[in-house]
C-alpha atoms as a PDB file:
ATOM      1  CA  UNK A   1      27.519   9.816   8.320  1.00  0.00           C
ATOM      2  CA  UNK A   2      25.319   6.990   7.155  1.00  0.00           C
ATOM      3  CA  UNK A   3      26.395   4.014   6.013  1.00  0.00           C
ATOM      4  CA  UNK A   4      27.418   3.289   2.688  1.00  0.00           C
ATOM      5  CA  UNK A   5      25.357   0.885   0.879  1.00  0.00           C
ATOM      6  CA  UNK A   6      26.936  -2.271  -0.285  1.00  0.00           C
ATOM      7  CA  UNK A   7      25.920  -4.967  -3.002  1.00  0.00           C
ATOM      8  CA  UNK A   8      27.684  -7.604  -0.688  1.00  0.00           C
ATOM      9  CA  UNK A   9      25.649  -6.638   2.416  1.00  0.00           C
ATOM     10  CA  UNK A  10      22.075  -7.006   0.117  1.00  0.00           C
ATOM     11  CA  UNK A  11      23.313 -10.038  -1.307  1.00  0.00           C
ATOM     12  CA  UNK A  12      23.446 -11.924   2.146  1.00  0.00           C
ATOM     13  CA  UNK A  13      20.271 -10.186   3.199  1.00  0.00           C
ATOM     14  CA  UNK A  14      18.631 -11.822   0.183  1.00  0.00           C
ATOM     15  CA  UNK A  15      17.493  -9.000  -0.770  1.00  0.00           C
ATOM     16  CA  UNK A  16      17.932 -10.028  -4.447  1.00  0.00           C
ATOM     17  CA  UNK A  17      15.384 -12.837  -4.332  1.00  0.00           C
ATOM     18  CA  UNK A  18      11.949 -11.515  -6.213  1.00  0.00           C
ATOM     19  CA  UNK A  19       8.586 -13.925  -7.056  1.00  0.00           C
ATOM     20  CA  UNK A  20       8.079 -16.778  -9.020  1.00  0.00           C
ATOM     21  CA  UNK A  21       8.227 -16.025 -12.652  1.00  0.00           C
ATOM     22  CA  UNK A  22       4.512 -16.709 -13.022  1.00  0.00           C
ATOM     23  CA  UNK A  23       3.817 -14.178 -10.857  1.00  0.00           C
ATOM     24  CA  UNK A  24       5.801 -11.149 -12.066  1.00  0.00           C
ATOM     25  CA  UNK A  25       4.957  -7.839 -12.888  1.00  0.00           C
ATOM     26  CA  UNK A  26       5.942  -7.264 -16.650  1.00  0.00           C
ATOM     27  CA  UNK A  27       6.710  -3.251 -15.448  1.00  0.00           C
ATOM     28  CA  UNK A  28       9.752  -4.699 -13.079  1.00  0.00           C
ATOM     29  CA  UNK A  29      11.592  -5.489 -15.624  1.00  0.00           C
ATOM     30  CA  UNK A  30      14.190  -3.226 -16.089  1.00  0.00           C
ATOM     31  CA  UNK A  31      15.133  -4.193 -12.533  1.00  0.00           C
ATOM     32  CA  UNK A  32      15.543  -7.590 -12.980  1.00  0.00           C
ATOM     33  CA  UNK A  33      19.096  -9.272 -13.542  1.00  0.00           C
ATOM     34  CA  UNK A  34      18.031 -12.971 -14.666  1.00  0.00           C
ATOM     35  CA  UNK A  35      15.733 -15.892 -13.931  1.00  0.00           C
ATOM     36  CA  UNK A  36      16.922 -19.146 -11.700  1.00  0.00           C
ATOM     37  CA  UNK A  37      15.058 -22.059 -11.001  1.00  0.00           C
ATOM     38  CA  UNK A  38      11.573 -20.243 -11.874  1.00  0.00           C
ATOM     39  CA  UNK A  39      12.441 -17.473  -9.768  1.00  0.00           C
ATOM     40  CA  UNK A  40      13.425 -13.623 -10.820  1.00  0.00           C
ATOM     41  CA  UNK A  41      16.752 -12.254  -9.624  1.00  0.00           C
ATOM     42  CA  UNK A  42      16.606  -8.979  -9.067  1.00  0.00           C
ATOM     43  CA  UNK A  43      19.763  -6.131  -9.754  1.00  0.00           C
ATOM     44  CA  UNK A  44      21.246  -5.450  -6.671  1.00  0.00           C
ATOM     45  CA  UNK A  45      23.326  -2.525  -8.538  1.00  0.00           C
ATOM     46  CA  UNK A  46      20.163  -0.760  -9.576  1.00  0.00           C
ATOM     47  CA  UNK A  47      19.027  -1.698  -5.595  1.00  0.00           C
ATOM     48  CA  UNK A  48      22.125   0.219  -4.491  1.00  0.00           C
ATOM     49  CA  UNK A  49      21.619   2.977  -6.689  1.00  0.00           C
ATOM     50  CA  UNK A  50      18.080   3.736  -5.917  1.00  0.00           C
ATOM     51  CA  UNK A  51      18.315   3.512  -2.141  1.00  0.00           C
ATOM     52  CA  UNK A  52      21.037   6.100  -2.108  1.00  0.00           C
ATOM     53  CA  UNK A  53      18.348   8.182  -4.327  1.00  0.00           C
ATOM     54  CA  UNK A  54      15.884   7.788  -1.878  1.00  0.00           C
ATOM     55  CA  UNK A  55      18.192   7.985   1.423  1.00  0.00           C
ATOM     56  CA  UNK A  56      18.932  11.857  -0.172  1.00  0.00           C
ATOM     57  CA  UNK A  57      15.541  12.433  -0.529  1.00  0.00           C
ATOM     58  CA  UNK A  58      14.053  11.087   2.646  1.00  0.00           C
ATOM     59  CA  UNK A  59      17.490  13.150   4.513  1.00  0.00           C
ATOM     60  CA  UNK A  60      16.126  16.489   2.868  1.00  0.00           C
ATOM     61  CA  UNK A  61      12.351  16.200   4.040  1.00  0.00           C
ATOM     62  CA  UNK A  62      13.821  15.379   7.931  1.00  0.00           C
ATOM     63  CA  UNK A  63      16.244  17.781   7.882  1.00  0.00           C
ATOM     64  CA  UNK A  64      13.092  20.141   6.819  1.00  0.00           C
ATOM     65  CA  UNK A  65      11.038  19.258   9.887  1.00  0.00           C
ATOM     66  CA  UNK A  66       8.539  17.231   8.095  1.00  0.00           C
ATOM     67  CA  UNK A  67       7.123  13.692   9.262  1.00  0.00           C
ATOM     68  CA  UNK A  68       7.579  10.464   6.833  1.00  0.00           C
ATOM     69  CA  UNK A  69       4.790   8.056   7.582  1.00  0.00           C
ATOM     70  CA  UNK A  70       5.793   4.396   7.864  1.00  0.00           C
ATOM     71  CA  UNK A  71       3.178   1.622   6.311  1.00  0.00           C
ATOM     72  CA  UNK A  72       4.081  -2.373   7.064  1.00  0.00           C
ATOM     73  CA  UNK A  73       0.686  -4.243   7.808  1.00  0.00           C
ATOM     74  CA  UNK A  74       2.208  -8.027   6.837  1.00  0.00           C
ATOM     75  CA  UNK A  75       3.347 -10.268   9.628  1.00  0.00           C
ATOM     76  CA  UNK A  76       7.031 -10.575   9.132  1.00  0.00           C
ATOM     77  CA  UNK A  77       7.635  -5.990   8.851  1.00  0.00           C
ATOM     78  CA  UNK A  78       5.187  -4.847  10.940  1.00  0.00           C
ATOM     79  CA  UNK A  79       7.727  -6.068  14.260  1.00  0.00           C
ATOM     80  CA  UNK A  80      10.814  -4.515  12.632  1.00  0.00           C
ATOM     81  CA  UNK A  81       9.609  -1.048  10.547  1.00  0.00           C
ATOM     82  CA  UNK A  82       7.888  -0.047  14.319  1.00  0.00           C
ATOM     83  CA  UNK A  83      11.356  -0.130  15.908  1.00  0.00           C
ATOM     84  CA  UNK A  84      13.438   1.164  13.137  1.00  0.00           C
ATOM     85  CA  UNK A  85      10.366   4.170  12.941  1.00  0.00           C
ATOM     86  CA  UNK A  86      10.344   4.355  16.774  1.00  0.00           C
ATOM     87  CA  UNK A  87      14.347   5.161  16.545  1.00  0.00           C
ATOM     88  CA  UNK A  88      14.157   7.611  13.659  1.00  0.00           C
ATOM     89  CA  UNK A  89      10.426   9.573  15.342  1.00  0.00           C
ATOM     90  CA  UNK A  90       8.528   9.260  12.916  1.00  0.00           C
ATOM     91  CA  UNK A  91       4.721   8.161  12.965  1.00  0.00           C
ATOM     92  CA  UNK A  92       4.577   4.252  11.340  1.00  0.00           C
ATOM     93  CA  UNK A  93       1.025   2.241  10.612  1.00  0.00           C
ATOM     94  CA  UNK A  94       1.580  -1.628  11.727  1.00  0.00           C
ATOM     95  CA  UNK A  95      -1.891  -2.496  12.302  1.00  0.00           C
ATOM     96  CA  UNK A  96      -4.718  -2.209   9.743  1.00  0.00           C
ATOM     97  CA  UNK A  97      -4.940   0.758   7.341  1.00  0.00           C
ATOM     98  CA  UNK A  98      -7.458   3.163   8.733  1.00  0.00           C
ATOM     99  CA  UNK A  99      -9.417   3.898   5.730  1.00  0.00           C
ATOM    100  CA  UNK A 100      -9.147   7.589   5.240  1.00  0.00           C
ATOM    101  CA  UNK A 101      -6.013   8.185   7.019  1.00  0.00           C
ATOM    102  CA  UNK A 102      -5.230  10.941   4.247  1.00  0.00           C
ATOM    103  CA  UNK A 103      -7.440  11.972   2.486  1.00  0.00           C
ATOM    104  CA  UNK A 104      -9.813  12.420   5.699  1.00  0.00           C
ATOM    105  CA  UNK A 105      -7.537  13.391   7.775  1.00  0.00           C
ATOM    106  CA  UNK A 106      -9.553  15.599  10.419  1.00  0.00           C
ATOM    107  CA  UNK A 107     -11.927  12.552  11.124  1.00  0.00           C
ATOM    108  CA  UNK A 108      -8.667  10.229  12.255  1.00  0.00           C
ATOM    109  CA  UNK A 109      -7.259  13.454  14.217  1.00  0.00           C
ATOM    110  CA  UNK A 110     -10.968  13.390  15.866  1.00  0.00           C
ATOM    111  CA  UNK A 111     -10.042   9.965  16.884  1.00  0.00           C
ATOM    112  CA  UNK A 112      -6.851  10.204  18.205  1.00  0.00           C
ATOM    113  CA  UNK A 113      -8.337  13.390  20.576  1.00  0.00           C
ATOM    114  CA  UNK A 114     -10.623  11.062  21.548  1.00  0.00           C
ATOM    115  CA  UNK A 115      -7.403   9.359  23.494  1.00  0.00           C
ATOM    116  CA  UNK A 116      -6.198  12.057  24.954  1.00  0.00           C
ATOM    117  CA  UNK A 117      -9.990  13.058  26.198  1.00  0.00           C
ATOM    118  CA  UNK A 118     -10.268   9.624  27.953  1.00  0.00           C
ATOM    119  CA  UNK A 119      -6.951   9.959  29.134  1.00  0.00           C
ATOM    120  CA  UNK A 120      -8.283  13.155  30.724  1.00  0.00           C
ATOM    121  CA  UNK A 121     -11.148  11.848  32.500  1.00  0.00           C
ATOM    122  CA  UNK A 122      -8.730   8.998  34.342  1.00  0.00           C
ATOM    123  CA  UNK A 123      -6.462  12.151  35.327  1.00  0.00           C
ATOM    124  CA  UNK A 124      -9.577  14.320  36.517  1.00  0.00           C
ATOM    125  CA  UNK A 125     -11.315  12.031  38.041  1.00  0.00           C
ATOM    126  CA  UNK A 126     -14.361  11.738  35.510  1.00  0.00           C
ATOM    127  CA  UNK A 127     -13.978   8.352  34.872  1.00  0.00           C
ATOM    128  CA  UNK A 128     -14.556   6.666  38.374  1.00  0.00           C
ATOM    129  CA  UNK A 129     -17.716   8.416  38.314  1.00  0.00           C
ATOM    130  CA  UNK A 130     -18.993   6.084  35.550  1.00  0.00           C
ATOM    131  CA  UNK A 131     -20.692   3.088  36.291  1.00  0.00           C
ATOM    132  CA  UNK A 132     -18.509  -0.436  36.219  1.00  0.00           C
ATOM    133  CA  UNK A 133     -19.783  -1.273  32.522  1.00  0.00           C
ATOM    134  CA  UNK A 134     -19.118   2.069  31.382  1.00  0.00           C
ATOM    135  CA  UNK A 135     -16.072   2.053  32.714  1.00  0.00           C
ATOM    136  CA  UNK A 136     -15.269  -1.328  30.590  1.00  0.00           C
ATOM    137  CA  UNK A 137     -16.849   0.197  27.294  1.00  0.00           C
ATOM    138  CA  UNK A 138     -14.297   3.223  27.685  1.00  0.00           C
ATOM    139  CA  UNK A 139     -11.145   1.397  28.582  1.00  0.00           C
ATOM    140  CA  UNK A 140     -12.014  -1.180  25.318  1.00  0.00           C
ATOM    141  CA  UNK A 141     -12.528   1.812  23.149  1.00  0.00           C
ATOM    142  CA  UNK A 142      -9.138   3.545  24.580  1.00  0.00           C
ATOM    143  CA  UNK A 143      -7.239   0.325  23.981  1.00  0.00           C
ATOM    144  CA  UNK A 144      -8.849   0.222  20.405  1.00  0.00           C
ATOM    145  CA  UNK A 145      -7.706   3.466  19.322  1.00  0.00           C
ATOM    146  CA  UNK A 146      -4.278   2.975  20.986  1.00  0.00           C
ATOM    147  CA  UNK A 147      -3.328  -0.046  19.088  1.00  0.00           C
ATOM    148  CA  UNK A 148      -4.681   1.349  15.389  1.00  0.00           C
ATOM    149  CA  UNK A 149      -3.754   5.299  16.021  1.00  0.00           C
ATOM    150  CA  UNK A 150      -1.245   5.688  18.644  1.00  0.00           C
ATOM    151  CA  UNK A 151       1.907   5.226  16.666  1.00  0.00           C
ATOM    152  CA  UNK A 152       0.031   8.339  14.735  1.00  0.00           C
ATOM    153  CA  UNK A 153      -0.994  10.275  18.456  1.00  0.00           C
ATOM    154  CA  UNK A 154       1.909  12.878  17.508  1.00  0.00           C
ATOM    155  CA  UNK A 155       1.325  13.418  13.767  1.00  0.00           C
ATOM    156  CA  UNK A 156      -0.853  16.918  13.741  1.00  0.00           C
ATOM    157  CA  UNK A 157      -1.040  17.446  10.163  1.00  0.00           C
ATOM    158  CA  UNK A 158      -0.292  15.098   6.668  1.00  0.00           C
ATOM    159  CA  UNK A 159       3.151  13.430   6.572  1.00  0.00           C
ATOM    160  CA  UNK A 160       5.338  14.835   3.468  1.00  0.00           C
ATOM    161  CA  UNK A 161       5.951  11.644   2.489  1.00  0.00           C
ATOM    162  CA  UNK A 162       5.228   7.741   2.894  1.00  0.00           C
ATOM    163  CA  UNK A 163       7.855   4.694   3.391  1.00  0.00           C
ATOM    164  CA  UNK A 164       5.663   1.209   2.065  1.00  0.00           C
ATOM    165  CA  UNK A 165       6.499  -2.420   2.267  1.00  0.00           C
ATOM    166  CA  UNK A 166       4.622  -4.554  -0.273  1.00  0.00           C
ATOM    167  CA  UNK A 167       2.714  -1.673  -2.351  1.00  0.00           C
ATOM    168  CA  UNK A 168       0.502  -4.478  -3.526  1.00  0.00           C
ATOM    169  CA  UNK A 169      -0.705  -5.221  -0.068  1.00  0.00           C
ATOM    170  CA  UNK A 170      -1.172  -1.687   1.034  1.00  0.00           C
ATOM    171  CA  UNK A 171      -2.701  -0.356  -2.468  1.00  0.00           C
ATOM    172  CA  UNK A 172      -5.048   1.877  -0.815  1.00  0.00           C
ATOM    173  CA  UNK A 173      -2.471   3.965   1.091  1.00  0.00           C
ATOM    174  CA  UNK A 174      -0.450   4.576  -1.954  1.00  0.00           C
ATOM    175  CA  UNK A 175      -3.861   5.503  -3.794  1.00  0.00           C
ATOM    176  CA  UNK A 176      -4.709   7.763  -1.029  1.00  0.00           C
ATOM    177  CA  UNK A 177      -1.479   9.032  -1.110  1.00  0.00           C
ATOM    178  CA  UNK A 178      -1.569   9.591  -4.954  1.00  0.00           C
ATOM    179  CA  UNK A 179      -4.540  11.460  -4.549  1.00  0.00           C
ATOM    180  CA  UNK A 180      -3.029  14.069  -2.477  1.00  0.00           C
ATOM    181  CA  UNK A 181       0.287  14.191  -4.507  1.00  0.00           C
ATOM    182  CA  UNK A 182       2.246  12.733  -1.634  1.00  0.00           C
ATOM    183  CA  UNK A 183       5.465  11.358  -2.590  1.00  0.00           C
ATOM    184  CA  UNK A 184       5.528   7.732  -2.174  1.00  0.00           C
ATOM    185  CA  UNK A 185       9.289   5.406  -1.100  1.00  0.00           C
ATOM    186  CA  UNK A 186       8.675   1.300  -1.626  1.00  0.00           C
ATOM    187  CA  UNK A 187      10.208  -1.684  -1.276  1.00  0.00           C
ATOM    188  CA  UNK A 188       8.678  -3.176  -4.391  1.00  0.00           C
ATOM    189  CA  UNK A 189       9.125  -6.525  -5.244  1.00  0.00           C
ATOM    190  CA  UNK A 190       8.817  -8.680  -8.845  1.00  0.00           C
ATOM    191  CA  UNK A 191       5.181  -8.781  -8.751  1.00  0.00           C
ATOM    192  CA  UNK A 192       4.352  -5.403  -8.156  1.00  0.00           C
ATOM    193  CA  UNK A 193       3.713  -2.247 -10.332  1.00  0.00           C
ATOM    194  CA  UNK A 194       6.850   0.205 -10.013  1.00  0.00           C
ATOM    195  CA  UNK A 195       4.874   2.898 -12.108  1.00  0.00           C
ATOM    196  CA  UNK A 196       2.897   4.638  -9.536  1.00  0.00           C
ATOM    197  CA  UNK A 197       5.940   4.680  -7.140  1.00  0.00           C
ATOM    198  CA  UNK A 198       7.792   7.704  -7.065  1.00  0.00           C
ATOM    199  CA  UNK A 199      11.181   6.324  -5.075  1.00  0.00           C
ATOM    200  CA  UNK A 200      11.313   2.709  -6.107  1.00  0.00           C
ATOM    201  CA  UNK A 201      13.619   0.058  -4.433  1.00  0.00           C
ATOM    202  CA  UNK A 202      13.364  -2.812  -6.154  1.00  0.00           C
ATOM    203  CA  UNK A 203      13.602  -5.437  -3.483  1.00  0.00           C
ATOM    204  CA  UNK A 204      12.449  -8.824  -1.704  1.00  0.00           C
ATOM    205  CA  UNK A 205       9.625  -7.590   0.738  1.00  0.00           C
ATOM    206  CA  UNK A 206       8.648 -10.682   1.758  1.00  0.00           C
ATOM    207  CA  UNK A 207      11.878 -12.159   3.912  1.00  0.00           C
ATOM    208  CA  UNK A 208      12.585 -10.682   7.320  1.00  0.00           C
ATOM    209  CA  UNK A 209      16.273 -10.536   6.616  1.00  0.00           C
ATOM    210  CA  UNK A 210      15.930  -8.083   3.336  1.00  0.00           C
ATOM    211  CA  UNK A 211      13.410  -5.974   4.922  1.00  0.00           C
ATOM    212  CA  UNK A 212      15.837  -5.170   7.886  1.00  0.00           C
ATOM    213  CA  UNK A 213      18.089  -4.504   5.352  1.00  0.00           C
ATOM    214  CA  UNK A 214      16.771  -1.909   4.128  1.00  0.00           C
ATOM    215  CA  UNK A 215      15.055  -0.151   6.859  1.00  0.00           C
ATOM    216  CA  UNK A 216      18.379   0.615   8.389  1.00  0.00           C
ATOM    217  CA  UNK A 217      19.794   2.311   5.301  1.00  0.00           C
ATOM    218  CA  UNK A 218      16.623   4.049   5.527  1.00  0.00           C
ATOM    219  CA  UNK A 219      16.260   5.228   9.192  1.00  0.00           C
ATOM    220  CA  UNK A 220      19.718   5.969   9.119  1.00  0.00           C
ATOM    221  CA  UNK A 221      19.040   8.739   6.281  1.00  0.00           C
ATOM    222  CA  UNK A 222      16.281  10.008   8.569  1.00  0.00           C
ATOM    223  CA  UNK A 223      18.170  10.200  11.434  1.00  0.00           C
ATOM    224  CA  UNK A 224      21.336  11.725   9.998  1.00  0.00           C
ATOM    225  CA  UNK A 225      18.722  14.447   7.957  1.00  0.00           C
ATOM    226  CA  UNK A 226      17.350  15.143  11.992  1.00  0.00           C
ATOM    227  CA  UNK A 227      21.042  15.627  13.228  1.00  0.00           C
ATOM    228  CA  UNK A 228      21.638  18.203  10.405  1.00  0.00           C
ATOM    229  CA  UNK A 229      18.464  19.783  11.468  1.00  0.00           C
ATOM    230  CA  UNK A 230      19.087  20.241  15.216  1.00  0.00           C
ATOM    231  CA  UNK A 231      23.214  21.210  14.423  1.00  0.00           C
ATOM    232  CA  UNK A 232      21.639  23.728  12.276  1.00  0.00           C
ATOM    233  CA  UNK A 233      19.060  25.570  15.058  1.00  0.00           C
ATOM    234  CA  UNK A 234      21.921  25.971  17.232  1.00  0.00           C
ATOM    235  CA  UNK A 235      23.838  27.646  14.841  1.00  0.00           C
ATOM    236  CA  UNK A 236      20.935  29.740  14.840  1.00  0.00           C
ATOM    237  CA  UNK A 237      20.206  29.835  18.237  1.00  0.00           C
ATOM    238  CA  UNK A 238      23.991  30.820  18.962  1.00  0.00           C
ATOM    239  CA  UNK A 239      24.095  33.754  16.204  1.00  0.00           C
ATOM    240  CA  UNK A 240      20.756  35.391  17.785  1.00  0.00           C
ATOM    241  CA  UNK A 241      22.453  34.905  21.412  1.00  0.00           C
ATOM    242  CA  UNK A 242      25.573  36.834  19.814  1.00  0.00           C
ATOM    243  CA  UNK A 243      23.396  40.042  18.369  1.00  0.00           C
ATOM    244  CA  UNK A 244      21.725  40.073  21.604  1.00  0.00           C
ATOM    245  CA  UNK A 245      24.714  40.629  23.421  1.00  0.00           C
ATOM    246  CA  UNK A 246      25.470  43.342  21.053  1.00  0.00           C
ATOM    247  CA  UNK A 247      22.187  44.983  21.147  1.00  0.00           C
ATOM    248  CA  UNK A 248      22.579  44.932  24.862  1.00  0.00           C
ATOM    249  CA  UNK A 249      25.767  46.584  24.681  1.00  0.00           C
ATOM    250  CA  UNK A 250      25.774  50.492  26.190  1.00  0.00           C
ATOM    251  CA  UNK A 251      26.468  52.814  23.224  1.00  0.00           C
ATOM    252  CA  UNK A 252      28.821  55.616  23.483  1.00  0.00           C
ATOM    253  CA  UNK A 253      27.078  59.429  24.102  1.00  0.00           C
ATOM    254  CA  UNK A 254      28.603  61.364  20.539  1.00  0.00           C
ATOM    255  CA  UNK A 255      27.829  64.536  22.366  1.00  0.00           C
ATOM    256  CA  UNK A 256      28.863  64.143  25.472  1.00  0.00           C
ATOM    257  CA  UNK A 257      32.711  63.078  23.959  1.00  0.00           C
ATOM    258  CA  UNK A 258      32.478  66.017  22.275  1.00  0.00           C
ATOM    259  CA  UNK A 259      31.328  68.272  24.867  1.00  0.00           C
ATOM    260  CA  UNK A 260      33.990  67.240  26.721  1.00  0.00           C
ATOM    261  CA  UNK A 261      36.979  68.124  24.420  1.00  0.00           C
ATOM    262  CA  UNK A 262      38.880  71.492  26.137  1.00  0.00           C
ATOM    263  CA  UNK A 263      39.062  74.868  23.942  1.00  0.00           C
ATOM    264  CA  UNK A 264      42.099  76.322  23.926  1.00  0.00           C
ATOM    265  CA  UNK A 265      41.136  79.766  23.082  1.00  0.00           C
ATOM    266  CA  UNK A 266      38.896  81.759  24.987  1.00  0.00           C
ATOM    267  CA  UNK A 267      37.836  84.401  22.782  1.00  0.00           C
ATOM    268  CA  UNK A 268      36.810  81.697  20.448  1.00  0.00           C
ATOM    269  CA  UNK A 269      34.657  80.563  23.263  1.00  0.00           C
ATOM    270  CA  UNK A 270      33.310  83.997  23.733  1.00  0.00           C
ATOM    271  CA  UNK A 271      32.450  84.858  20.417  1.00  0.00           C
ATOM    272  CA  UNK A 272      30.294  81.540  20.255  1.00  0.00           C
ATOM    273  CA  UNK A 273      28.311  82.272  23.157  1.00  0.00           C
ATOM    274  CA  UNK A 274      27.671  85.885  21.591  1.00  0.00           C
ATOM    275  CA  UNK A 275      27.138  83.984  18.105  1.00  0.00           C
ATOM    276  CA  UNK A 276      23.973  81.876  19.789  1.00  0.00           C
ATOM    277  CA  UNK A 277      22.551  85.467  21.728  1.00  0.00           C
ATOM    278  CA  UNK A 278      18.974  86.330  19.577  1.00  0.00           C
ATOM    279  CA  UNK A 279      19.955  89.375  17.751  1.00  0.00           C
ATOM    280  CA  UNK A 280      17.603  92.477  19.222  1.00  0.00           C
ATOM    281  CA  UNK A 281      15.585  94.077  17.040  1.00  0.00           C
ATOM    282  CA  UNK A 282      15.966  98.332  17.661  1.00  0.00           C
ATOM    283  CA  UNK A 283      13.168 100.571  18.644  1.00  0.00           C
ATOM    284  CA  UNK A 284      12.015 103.464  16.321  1.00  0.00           C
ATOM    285  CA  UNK A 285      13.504 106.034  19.450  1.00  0.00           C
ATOM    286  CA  UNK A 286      16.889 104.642  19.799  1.00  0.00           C
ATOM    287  CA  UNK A 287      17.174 104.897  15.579  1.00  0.00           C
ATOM    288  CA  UNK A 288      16.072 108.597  15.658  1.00  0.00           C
ATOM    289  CA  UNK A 289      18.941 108.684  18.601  1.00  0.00           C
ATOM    290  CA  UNK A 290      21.206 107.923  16.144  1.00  0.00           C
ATOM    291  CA  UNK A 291      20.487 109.827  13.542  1.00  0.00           C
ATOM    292  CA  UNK A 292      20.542 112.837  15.550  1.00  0.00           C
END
């Protein structure tokens, strides 16, 4: 079961401290509680309330068998969203945003083949044939791709959803993502616009503390939504195994049982075997026989 979310556990996160006044985001305001010292306080009620929303959520697409893509590019999540993905299985972008990464998909899937094609060549044999500065080219371009795309290697087809820190920072994945009507789950602070978010949790994104926070409510969803998955398939698995066994089972011969029941009257027995005889048909001669 995951854990319940408490106020007093996002209060000492600090997850209730948003941006300077000055900087706000007139749209967050129905999820801001008050203003101190030039800074917006945000509700940690409507916090609690719209995690759980998006824990159920994010529980129903794992427990479906579909991938939720992780995107933290800025310093202080990238560290912390990797491990909490990395624990939960699901694919996560730390590094730069690939331009593209969704809406052109099959040129990124291109890419990451292009890994697994140079990890062939070191397996086969291929690559020792290349000369020293090929060699060098090949492993740079390897360790290129691995650090942009391999958190993404195992990702074969468009996540159902996407988990964001700091929307305003990674605009064009939740434009790309808009584009192709994929759901979108953010940490969205006081200066960002909650409008084009479809699971908002208003939150501080910017403090280490906060961010942890709330990546364990949310990996904890994900992982309790795979759980329900696998207890599920072997259910399944155990109810095929069962009609198996009964399929397999050797079925009882109706007529042989009956074949074997005793009659108790002989003439009955007689006059059966005479009822199954062909009748004859009579010749013209014998009839005139007859007659006579």
């Amino acid at each position: 079961m995951a854990k319940k979310v408490e106020v007093k556990d996002l209060l000492e996160a600090g997850v209730h401290f948003g941006h300077l006044t000055r900087k706000w985001n007139p749209n967050m305001a129905p999820y801001i509680y008050m203003e101190r010292n030039g800074i917006h306080i945000i509700n940690l009620y409507k916090t609690a309330a719209k995690i759980n929303e998006a824990n159920e959520a994010l529980k129903k697409i794992a427990a479906s068998g579909r991938k939720v893509l992780f995107v933290a590019t800025k310093k202080q999540a990238k560290d912390i969203v990797a491990e909490k993905a990395k624990n939960a299985n699901m694919p996560y972008i730390t590094e730069r945003w690939p331009g593209g990464m969704l809406t052109n998909f099959v040129t990124i899937r291109k890419a990451v083949k292009k890994m697994s094609s140079i990890d062939r060549m070191k397996q086969d044999g291929t690559f020792n044939t290349l000369s020293k500065k090929e060699r060098l080219a090949v492993d740079r371009l390897r360790a290129k791709l691995e650090k942009n795309l391999g958190s993404i290697s195992d990702m074969s087809r468009l996540p159902a959803a996407l988990f964001v820190v700091d929307t305003t920072r990674e605009h064009i994945a939740v434009a790309e993502a808009l584009k192709l009507n994929i759901p979108v789950f953010a940490m969205v602070d006081t200066n960002s616009d909650p409008r084009v978010i479809d699971y908002v949790i208003p939150s501080n994104d910017d403090a280490s503390k906060s961010i942890e926070s709330i990546m364990s409510f949310v990996s904890e969803a994900i992982i309790e939504g795979l759980s329900e998955r696998k207890s599920g398939k072997d259910e399944e698995d155990d109810d095929e195994e069962g009609m198996a066994k009964k399929a397999k089972a050797p079925k009882k011969d109706g007529k042989k049982a009956k074949a074997e029941v005793p009659s108790t009257d002989e003439e009955d027995v007689e006059a059966m075997r005479e009822a199954k005889q062909p009748v004859r048909q009579k010749s013209k001669k014998e009839v005139l026989n007859e007659e006579e």
